[in-house]
Protein backbone atom coordinates (compact mmCIF):
# COMPACT_ATOMS: atom_id res chain seq x y z
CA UNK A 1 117.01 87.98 105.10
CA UNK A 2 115.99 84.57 106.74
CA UNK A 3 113.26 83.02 104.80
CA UNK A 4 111.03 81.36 108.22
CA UNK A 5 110.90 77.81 107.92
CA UNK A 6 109.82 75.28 111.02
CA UNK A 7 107.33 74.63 112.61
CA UNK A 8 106.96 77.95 114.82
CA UNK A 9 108.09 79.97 111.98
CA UNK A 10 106.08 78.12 108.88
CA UNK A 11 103.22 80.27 109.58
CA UNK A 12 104.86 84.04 108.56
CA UNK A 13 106.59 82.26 105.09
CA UNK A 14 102.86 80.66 104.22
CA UNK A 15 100.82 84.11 104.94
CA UNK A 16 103.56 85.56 102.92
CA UNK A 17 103.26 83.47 99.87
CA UNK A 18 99.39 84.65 100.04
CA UNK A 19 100.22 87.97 100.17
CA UNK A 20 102.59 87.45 97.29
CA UNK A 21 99.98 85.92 95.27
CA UNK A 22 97.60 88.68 95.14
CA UNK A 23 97.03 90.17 92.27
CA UNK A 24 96.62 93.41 93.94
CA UNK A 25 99.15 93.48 96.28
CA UNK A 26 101.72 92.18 92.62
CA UNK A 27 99.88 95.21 91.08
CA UNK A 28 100.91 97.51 94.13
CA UNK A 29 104.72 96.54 94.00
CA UNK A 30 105.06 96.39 90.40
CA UNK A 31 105.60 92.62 90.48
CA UNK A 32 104.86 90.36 87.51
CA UNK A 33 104.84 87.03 89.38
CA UNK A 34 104.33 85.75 92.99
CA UNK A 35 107.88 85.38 92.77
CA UNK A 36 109.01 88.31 92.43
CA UNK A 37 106.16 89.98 94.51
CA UNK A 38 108.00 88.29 97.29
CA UNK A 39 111.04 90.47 97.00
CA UNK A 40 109.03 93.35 98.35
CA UNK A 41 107.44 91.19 101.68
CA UNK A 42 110.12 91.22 104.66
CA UNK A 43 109.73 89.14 107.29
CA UNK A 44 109.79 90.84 111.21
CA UNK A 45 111.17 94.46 109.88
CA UNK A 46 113.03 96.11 106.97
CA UNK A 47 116.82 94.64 106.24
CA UNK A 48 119.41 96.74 108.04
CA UNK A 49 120.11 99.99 106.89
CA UNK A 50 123.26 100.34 104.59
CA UNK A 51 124.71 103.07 107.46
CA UNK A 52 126.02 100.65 109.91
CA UNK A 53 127.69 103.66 111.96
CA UNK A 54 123.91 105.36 112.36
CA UNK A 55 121.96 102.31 111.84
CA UNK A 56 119.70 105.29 109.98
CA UNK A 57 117.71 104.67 106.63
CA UNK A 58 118.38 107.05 104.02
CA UNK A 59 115.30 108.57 102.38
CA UNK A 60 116.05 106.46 98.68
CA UNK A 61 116.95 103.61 101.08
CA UNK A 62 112.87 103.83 102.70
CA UNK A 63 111.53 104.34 99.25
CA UNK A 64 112.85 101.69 97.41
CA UNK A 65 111.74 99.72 99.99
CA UNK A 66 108.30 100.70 99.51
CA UNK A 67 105.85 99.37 98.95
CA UNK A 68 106.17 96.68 100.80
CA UNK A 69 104.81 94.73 103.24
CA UNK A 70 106.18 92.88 107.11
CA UNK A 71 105.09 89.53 108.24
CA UNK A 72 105.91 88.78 112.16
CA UNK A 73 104.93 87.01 114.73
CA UNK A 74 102.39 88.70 117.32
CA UNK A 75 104.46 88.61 120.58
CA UNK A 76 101.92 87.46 122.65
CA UNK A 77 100.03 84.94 120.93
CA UNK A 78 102.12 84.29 118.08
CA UNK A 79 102.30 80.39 118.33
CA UNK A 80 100.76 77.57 120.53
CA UNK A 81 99.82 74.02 120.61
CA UNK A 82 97.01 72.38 121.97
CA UNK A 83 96.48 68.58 122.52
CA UNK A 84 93.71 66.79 120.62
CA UNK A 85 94.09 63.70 121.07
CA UNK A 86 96.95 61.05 123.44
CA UNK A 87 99.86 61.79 121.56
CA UNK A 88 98.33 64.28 118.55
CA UNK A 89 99.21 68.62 119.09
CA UNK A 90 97.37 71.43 116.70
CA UNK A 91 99.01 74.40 116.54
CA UNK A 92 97.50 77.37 116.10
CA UNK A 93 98.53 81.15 116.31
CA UNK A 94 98.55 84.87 115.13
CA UNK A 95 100.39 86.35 112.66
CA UNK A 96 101.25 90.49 112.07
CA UNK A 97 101.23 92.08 108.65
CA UNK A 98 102.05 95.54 108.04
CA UNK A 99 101.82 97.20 104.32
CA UNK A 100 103.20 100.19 104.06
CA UNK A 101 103.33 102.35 100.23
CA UNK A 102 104.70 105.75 99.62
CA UNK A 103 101.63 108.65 98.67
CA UNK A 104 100.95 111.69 97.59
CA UNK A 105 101.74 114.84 99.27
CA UNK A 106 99.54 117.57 100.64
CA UNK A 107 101.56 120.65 101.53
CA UNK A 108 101.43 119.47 104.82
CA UNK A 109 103.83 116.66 104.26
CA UNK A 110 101.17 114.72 105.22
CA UNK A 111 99.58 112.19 102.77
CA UNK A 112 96.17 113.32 100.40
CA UNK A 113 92.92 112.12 101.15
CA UNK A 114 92.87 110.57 97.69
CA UNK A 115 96.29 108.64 98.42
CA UNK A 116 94.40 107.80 101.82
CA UNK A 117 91.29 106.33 99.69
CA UNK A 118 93.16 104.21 97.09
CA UNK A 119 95.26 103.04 99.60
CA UNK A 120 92.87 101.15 101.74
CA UNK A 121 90.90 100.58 98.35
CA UNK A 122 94.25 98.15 97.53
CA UNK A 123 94.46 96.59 100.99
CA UNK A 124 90.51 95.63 100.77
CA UNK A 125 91.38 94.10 97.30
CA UNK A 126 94.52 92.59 98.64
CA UNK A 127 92.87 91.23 102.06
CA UNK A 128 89.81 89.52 99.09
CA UNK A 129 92.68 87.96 97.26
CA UNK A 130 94.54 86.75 100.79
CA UNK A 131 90.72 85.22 101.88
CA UNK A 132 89.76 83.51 98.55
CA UNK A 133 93.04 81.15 99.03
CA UNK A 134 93.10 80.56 102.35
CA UNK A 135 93.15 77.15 103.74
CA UNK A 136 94.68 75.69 100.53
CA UNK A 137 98.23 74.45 100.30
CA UNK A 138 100.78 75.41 100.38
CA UNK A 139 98.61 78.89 102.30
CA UNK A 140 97.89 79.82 105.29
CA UNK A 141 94.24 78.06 107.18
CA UNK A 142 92.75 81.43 108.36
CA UNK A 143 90.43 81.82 111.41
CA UNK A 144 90.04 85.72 111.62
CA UNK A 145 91.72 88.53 110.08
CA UNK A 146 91.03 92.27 111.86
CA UNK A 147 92.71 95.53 111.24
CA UNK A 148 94.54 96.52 114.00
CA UNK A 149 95.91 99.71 113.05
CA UNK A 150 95.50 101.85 109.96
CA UNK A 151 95.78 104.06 107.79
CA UNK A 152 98.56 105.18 109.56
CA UNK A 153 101.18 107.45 108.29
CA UNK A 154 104.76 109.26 109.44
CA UNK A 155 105.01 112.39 111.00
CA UNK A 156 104.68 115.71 108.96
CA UNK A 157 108.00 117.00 110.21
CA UNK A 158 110.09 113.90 109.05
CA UNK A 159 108.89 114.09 105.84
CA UNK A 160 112.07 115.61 104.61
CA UNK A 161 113.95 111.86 105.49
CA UNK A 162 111.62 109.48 105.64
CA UNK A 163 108.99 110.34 102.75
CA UNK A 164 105.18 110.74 102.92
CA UNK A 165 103.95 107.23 103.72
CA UNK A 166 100.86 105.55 104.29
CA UNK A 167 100.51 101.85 106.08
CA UNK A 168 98.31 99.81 108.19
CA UNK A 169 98.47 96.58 110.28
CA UNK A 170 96.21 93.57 110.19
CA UNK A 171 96.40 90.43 112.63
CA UNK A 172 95.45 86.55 111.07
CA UNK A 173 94.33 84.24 113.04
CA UNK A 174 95.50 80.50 112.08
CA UNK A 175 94.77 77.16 112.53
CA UNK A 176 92.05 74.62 112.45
């Protein structure tokens, strides 16, 4: 995995390092530190499945992935400088995040209203955490966060290789 560096890129590694510093989202993938908390945030999608052949996760492969969580650009706005002064550019931009955490099971293959309930119980906690730091070094300077998508989950009938999953999908707005 490419840890983003530059100045287009700068913005996924620092919204990262906030995720990885919340105590909730540490809590949620078992992580003592921010450190290791980053082990579980992957940056534009998942690493490459170990099937080269089918380029097909395996079911242990998905869940000991999850939880987790995906910082990427947003395609359309992701980066974009504006002047300010003669010679002086502010960037600014927007930045995806996905979280995504294995649940509990109706008989449905479908995920429980409880797992439902204390999974967008964490992500409140985690988005609190993510807001209390913004703006300070070495984070991310927030404008707006909104959920774009979520709770979200996989289909019933792949449960059998993919798991019973539950995400959602929030875009940050950065910059001055």
């Amino acid at each position: 995995m490419t840890t983003p560096s530059g100045y287009i890129a700068e913005p996924k590694l620092r919204l990262a390092k906030m995720i990885a510093a919340s105590a909730a989202f540490r809590t949620l993938v078992s992580a003592a530190d921010a450190d290791a908390a980053l082990a579980s945030i992957h940056y534009d999608a998942l690493p490459e499945p170990a099937d080269e052949e089918t380029g097909e996760y395996t079911l242990a492969e998905l869940q000991n992935y999850r939880p987790c969580a995906i910082v990427a650009d947003e395609r359309m706005n992701g980066w974009r400088a504006e002047r300010v002064a003669e010679q002086v550019f502010r960037p600014s931009g927007m930045v995806v995040f996905e979280i995504f955490t294995d649940a509990a099971s109706s008989h449905e293959g479908q995920p429980t209203a409880d797992a439902i309930g204390t999974f967008m119980n964490t992500l409140g906690e985690i988005l609190e955490d993510i807001l209390e730091v913004q703006g300070v070094e070495p984070y991310l300077a927030i404008k707006s966060v909104q959920k774009a998508d979520g709770p979200f989950w996989g289909d019933p009938d792949a449960a059998p290789t993919e798991g019973v999953w539950i995400g959602a999908q929030f875009l940050v707005e950065w910059g001055p």
